[in-house]
PDB file of N, CA and C in Angstrom:
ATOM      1  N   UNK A   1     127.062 350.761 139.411  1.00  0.00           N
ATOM      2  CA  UNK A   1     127.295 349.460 140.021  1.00  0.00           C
ATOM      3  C   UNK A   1     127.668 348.451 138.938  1.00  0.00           C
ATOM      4  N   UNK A   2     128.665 347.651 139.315  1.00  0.00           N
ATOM      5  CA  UNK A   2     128.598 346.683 138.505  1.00  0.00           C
ATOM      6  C   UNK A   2     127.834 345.281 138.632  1.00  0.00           C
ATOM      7  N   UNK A   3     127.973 344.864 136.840  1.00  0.00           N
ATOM      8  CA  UNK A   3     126.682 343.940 136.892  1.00  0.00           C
ATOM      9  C   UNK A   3     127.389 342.455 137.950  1.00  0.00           C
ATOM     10  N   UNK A   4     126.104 342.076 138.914  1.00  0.00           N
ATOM     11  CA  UNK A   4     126.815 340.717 139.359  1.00  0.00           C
ATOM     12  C   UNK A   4     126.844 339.738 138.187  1.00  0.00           C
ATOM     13  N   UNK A   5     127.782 338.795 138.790  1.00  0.00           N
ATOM     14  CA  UNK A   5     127.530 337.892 137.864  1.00  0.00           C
ATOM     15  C   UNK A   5     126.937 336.495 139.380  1.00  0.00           C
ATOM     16  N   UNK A   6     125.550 336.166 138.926  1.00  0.00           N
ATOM     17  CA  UNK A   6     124.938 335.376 139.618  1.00  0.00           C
ATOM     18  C   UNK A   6     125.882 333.775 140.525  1.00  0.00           C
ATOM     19  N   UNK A   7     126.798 333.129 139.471  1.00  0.00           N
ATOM     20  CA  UNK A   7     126.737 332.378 139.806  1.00  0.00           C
ATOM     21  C   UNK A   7     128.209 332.713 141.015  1.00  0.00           C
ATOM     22  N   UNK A   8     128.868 333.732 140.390  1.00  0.00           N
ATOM     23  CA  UNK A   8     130.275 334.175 141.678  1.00  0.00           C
ATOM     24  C   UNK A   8     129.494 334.631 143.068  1.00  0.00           C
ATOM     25  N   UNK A   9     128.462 335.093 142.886  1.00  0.00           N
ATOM     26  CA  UNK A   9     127.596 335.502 144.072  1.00  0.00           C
ATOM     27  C   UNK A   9     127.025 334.654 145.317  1.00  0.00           C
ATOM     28  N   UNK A  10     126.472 333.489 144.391  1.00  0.00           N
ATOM     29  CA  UNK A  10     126.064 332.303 145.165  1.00  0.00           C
ATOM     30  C   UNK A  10     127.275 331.379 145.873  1.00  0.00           C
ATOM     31  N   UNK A  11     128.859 331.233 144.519  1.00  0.00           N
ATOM     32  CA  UNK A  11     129.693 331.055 145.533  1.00  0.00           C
ATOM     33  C   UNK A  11     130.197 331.653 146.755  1.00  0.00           C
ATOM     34  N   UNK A  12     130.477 332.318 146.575  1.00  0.00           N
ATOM     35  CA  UNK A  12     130.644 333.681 147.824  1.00  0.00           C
ATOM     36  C   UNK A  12     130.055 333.404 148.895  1.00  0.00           C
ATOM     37  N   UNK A  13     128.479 333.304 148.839  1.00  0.00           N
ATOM     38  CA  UNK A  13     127.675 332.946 149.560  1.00  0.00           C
ATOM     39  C   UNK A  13     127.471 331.594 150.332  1.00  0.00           C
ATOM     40  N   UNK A  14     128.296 330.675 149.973  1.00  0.00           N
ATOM     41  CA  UNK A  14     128.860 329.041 150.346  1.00  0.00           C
ATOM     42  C   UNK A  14     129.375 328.814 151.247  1.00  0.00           C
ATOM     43  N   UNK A  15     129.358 330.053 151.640  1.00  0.00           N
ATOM     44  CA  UNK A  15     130.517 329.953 152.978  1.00  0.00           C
ATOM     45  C   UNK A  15     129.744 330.143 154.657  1.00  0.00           C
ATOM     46  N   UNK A  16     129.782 329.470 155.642  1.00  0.00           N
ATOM     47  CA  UNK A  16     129.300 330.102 156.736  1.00  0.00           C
ATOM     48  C   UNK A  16     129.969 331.069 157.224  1.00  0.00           C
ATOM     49  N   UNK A  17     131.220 331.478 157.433  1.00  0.00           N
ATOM     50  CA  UNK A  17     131.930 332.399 157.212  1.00  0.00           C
ATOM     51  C   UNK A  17     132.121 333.848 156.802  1.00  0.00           C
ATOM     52  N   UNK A  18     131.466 333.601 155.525  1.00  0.00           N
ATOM     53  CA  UNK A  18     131.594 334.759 154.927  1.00  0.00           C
ATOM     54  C   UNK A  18     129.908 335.108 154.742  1.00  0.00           C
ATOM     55  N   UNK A  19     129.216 334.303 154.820  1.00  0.00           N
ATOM     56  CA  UNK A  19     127.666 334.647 155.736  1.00  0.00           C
ATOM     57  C   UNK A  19     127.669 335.395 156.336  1.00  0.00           C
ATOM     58  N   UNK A  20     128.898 335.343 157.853  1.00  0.00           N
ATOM     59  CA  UNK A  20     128.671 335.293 158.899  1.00  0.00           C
ATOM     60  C   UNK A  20     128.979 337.222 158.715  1.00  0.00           C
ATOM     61  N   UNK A  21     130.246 337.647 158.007  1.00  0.00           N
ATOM     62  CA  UNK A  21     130.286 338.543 157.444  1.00  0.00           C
ATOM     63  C   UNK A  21     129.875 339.741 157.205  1.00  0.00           C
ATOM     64  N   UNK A  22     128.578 339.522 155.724  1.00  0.00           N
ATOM     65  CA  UNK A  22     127.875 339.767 155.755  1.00  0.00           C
ATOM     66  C   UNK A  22     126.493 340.154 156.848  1.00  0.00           C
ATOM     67  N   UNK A  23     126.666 339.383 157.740  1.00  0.00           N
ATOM     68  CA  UNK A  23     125.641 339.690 158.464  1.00  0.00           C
ATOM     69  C   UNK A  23     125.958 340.842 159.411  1.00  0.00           C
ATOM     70  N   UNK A  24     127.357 340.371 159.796  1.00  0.00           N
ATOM     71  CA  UNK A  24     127.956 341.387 160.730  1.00  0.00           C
ATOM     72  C   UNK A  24     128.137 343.237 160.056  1.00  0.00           C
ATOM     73  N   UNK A  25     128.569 342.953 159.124  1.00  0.00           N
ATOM     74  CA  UNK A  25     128.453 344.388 158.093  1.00  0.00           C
ATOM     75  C   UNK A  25     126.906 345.196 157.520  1.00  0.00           C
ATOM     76  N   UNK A  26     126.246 344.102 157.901  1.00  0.00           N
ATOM     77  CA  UNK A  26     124.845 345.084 158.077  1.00  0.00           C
ATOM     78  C   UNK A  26     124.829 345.816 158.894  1.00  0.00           C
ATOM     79  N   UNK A  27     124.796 345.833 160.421  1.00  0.00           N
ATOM     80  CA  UNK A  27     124.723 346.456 161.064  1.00  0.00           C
ATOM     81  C   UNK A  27     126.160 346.555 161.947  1.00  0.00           C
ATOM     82  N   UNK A  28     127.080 347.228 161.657  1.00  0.00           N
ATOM     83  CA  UNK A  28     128.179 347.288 162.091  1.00  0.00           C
ATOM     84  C   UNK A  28     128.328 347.701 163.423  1.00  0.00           C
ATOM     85  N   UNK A  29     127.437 348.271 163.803  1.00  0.00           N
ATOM     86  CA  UNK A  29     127.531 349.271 165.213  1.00  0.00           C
ATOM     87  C   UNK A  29     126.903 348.096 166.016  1.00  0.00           C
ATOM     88  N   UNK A  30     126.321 347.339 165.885  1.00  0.00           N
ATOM     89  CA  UNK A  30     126.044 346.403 166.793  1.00  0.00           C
ATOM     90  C   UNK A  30     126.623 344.941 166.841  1.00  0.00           C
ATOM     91  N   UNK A  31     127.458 344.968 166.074  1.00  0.00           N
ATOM     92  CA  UNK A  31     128.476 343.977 166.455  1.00  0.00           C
ATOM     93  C   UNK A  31     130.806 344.200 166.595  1.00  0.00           C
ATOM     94  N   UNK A  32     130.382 345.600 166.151  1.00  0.00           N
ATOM     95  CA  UNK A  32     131.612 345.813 166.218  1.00  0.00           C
ATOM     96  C   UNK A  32     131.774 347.250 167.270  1.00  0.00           C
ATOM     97  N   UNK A  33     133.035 347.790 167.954  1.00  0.00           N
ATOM     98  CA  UNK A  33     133.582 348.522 169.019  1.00  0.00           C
ATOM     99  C   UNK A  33     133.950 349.624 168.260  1.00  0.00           C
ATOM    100  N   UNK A  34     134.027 350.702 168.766  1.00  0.00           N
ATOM    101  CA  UNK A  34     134.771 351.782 167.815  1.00  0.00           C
ATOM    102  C   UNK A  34     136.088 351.540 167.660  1.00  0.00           C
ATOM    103  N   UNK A  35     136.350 351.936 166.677  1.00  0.00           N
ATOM    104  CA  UNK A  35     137.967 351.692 165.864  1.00  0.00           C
ATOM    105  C   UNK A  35     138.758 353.006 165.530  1.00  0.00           C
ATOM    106  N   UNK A  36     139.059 353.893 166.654  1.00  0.00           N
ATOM    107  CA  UNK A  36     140.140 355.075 166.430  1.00  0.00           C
ATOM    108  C   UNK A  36     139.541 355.819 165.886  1.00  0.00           C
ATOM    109  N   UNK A  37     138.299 356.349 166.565  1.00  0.00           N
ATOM    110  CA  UNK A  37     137.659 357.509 165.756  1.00  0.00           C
ATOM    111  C   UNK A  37     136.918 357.527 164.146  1.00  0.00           C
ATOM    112  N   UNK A  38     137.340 356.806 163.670  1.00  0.00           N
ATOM    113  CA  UNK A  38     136.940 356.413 162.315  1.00  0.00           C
ATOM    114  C   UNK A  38     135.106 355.661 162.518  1.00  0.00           C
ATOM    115  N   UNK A  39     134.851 356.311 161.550  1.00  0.00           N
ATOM    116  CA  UNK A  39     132.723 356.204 161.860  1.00  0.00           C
ATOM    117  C   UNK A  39     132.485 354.898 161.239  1.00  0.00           C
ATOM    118  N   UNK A  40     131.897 354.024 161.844  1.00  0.00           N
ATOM    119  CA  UNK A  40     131.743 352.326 161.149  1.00  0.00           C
ATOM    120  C   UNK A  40     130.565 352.520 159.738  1.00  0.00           C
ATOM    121  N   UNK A  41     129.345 354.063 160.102  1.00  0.00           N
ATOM    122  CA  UNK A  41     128.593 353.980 159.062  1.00  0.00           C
ATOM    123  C   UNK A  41     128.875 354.520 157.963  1.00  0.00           C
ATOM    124  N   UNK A  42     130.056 355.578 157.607  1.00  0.00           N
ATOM    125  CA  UNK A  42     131.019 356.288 156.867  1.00  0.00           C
ATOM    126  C   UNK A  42     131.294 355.339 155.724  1.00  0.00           C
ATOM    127  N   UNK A  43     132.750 354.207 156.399  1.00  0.00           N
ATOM    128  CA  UNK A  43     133.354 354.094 155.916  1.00  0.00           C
ATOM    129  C   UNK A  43     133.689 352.302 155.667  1.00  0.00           C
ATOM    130  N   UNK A  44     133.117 351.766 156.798  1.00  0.00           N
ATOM    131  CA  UNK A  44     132.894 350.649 157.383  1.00  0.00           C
ATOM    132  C   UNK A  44     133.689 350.105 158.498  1.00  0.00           C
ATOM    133  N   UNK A  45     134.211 348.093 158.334  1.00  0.00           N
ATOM    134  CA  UNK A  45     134.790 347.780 159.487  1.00  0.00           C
ATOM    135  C   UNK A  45     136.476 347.153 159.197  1.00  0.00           C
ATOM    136  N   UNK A  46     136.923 348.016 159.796  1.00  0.00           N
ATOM    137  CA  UNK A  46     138.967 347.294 160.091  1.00  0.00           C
ATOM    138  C   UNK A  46     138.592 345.684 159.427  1.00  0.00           C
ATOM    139  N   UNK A  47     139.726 345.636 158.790  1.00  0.00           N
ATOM    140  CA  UNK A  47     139.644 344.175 158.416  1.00  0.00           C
ATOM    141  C   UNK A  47     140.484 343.198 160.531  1.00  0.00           C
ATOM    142  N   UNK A  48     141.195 343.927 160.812  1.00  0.00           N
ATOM    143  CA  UNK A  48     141.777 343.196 162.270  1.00  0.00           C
ATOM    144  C   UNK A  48     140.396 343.004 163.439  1.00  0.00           C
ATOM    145  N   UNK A  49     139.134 344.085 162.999  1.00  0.00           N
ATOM    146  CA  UNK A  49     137.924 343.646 163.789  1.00  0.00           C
ATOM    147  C   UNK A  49     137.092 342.547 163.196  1.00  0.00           C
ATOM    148  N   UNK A  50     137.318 342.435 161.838  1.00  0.00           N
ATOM    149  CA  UNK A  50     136.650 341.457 161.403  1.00  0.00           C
ATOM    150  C   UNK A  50     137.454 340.087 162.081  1.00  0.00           C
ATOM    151  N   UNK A  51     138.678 340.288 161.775  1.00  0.00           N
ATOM    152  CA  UNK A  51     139.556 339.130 162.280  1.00  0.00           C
ATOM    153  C   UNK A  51     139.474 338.769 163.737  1.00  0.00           C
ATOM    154  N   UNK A  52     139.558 339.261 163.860  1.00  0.00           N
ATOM    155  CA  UNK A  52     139.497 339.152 165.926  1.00  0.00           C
ATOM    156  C   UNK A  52     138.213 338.284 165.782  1.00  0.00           C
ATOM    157  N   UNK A  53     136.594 338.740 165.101  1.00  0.00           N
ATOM    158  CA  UNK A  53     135.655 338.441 165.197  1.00  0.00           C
ATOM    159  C   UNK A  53     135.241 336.983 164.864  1.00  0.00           C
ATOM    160  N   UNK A  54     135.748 336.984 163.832  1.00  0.00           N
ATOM    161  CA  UNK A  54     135.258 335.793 163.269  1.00  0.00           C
ATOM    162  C   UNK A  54     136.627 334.375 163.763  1.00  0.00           C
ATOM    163  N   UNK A  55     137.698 335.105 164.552  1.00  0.00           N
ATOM    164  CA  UNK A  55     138.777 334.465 165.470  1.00  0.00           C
ATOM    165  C   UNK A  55     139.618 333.374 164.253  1.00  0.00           C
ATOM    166  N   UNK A  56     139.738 333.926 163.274  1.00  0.00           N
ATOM    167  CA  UNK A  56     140.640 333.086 162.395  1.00  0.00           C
ATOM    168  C   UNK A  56     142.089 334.236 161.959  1.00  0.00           C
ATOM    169  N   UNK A  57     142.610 333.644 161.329  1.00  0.00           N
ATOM    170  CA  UNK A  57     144.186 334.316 160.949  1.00  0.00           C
ATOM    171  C   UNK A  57     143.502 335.725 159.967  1.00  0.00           C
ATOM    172  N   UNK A  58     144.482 336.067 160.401  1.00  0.00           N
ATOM    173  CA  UNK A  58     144.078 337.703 159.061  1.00  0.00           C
ATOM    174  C   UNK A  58     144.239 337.443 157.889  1.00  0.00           C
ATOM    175  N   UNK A  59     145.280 336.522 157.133  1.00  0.00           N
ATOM    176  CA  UNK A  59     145.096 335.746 155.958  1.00  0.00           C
ATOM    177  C   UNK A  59     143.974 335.119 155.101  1.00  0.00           C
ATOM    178  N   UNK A  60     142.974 333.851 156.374  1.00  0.00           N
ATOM    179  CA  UNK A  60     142.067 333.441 156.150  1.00  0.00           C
ATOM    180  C   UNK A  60     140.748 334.739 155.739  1.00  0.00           C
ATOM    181  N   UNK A  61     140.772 335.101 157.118  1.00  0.00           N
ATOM    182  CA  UNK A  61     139.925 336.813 156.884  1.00  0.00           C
ATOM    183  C   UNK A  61     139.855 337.401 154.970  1.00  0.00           C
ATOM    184  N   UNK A  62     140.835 338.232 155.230  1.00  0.00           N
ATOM    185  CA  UNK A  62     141.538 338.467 153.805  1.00  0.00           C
ATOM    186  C   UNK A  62     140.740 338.065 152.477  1.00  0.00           C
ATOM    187  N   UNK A  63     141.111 336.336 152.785  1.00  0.00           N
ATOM    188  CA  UNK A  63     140.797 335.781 151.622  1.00  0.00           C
ATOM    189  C   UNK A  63     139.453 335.692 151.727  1.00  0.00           C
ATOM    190  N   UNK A  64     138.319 335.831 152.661  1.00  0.00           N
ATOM    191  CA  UNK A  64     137.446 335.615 152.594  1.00  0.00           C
ATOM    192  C   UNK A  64     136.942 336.711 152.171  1.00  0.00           C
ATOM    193  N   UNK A  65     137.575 338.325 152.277  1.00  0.00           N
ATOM    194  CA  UNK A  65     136.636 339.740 152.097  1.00  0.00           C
ATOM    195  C   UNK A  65     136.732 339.760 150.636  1.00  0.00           C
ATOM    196  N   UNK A  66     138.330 339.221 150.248  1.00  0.00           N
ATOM    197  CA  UNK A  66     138.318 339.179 148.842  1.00  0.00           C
ATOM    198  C   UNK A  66     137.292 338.372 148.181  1.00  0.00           C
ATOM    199  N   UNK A  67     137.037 337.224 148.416  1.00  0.00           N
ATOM    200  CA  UNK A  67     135.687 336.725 147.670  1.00  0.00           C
ATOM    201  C   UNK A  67     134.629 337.239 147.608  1.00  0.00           C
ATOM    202  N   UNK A  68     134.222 337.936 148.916  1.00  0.00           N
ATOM    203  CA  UNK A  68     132.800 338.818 148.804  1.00  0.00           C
ATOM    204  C   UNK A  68     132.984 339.990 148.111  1.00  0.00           C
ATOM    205  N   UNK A  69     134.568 340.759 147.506  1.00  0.00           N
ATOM    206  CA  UNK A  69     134.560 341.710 146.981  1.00  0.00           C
ATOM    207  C   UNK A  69     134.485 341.781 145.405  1.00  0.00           C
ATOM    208  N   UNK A  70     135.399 340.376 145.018  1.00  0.00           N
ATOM    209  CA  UNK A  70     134.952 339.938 143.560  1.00  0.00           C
ATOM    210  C   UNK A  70     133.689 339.665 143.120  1.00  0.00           C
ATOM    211  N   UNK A  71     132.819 339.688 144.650  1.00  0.00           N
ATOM    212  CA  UNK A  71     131.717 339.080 143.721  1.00  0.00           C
ATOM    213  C   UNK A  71     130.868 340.146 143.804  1.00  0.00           C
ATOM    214  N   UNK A  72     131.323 341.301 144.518  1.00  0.00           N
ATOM    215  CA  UNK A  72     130.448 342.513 144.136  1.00  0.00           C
ATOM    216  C   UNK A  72     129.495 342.811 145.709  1.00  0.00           C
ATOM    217  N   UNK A  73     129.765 342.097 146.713  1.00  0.00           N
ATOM    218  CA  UNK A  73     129.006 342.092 147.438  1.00  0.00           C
ATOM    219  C   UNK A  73     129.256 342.983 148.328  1.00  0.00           C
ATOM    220  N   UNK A  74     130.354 343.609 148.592  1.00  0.00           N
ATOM    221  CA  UNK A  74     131.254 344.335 149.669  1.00  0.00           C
ATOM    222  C   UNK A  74     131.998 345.273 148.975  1.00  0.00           C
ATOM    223  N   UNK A  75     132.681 346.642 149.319  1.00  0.00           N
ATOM    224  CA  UNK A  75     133.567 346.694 148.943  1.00  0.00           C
ATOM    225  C   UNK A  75     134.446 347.802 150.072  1.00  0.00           C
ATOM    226  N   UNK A  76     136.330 348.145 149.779  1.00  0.00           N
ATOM    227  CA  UNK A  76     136.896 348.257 150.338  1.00  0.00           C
ATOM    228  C   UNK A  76     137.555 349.759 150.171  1.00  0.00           C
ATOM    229  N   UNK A  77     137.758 350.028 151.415  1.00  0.00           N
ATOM    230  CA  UNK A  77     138.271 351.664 151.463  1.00  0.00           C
ATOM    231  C   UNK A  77     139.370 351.595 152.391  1.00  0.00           C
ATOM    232  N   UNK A  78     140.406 351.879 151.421  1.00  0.00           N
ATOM    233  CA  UNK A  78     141.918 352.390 152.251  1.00  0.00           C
ATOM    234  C   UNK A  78     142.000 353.473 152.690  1.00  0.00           C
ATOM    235  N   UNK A  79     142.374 353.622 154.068  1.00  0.00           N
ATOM    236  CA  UNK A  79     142.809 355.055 154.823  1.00  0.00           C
ATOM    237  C   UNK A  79     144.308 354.453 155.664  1.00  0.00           C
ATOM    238  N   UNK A  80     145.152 355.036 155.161  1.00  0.00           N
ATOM    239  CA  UNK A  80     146.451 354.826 155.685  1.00  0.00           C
ATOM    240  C   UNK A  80     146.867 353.438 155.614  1.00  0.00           C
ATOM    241  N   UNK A  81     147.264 352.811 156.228  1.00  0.00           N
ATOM    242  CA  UNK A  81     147.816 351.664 156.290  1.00  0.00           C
ATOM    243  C   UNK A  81     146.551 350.149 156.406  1.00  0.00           C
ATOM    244  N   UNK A  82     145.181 350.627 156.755  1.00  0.00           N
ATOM    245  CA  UNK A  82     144.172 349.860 157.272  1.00  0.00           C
ATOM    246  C   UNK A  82     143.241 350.227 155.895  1.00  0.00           C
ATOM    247  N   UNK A  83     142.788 348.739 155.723  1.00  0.00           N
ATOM    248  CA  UNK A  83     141.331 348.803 154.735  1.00  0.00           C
ATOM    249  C   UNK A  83     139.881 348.591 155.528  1.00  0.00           C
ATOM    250  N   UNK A  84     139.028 349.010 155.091  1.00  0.00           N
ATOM    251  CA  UNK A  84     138.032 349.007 156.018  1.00  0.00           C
ATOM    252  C   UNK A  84     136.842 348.679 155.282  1.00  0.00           C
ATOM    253  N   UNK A  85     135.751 347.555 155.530  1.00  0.00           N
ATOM    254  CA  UNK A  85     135.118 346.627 154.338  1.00  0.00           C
ATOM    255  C   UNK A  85     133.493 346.924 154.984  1.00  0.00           C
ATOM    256  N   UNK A  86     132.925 347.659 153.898  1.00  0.00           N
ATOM    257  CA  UNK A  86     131.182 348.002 154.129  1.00  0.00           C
ATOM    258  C   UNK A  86     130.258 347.234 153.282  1.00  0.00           C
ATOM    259  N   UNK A  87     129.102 346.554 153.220  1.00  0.00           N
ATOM    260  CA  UNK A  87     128.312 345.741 152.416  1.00  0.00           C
ATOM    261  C   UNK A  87     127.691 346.996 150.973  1.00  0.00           C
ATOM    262  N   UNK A  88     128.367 346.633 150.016  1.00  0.00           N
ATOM    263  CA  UNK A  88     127.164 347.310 149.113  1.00  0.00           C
ATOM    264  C   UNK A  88     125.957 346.499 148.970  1.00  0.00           C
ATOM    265  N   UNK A  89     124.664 347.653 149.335  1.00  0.00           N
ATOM    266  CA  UNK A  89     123.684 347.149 149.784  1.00  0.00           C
ATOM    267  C   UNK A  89     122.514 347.461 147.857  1.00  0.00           C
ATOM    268  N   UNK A  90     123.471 348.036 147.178  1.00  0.00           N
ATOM    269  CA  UNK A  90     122.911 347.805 145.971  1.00  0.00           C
ATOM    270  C   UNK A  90     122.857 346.480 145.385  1.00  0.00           C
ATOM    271  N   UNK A  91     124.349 346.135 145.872  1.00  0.00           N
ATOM    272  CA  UNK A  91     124.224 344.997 144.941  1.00  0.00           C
ATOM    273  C   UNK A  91     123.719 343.610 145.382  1.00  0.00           C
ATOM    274  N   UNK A  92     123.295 343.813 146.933  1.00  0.00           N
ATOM    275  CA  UNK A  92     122.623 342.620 147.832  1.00  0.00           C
ATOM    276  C   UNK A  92     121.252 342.976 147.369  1.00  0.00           C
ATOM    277  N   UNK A  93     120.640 343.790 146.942  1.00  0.00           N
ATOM    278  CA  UNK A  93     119.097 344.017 146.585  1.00  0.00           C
ATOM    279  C   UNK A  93     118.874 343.401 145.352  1.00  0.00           C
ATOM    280  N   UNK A  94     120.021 343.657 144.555  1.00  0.00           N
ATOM    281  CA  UNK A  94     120.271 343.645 143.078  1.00  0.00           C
ATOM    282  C   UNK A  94     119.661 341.777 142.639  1.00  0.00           C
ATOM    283  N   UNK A  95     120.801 341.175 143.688  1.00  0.00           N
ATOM    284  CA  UNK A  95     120.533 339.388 143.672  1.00  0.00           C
ATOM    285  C   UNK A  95     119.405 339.243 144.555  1.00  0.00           C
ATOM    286  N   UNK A  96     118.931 339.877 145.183  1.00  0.00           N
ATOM    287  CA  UNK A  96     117.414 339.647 146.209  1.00  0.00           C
ATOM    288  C   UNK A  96     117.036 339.734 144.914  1.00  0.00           C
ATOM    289  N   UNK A  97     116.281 340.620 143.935  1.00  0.00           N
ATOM    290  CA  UNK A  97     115.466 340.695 143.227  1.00  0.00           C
ATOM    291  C   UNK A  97     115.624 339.602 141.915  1.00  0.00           C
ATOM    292  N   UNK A  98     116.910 339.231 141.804  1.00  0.00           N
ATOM    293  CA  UNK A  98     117.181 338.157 140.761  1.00  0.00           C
ATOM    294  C   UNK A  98     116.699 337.065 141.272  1.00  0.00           C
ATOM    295  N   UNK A  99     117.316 336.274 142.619  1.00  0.00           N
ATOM    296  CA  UNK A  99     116.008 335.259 143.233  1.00  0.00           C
ATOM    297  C   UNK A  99     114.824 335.368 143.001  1.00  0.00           C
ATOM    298  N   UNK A 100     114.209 336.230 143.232  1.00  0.00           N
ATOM    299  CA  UNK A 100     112.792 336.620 143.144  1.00  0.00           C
ATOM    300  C   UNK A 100     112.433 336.869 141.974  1.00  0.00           C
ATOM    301  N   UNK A 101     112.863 337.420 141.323  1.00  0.00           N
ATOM    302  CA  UNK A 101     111.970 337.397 139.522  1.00  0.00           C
ATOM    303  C   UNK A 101     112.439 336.015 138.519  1.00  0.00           C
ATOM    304  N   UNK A 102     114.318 335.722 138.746  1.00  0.00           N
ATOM    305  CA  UNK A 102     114.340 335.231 137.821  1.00  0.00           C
ATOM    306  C   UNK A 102     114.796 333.290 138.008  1.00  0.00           C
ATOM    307  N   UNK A 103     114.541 333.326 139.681  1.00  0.00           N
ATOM    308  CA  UNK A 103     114.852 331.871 139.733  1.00  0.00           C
ATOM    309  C   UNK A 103     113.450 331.565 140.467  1.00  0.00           C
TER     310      UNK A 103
END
């Protein structure tokens, strides 16, 4: 894993948006539909379900997975033409435990 860097994390985190995200990518199966056979706990969720979801442009979307991905919080798996975005849950423990020990 790579190391976070604390303070890109907390930006990331600035967002209701990309909160909202996050929250939804915890448990994918209960906020998202199946997507063409492809397993939501595998691999994760279509960036066009995120979009639909959170009802903004696929652009806006986009730019928002990219921030949670620079900052280590998410990351992304191409299969054909579609990327598909799962929470790394290492590196959400990783800043849980930095709150907690070191702020």
């Amino acid at each position: 894993m790579k190391r976070l860097e604390p303070t890109e994390v907390f930006k990331a985190l600035s967002n209701e948006a990309r909160l909202q995200i996050l929250e939804w990518l915890k448990d994918p199966q209960a906020y998202f539909g199946p997507q063409g056979g492809v397993e939501l706990i595998e691999v994760g969720v279509c960036v066009s379900q995120i979009t639909a979801k959170l009802n903004m442009t696929q652009s806006t979307t986009s730019q928002y997975l990219s921030v949670l991905q620079r900052a280590g919080l998410i990351h992304a798996t191409r299969i054909g033409k579609w990327t598909y975005y799962k929470r790394d849950e290492e590196a959400i423990q990783a800043i849980a435990s930095y709150i907690q020990k070191d702020l």
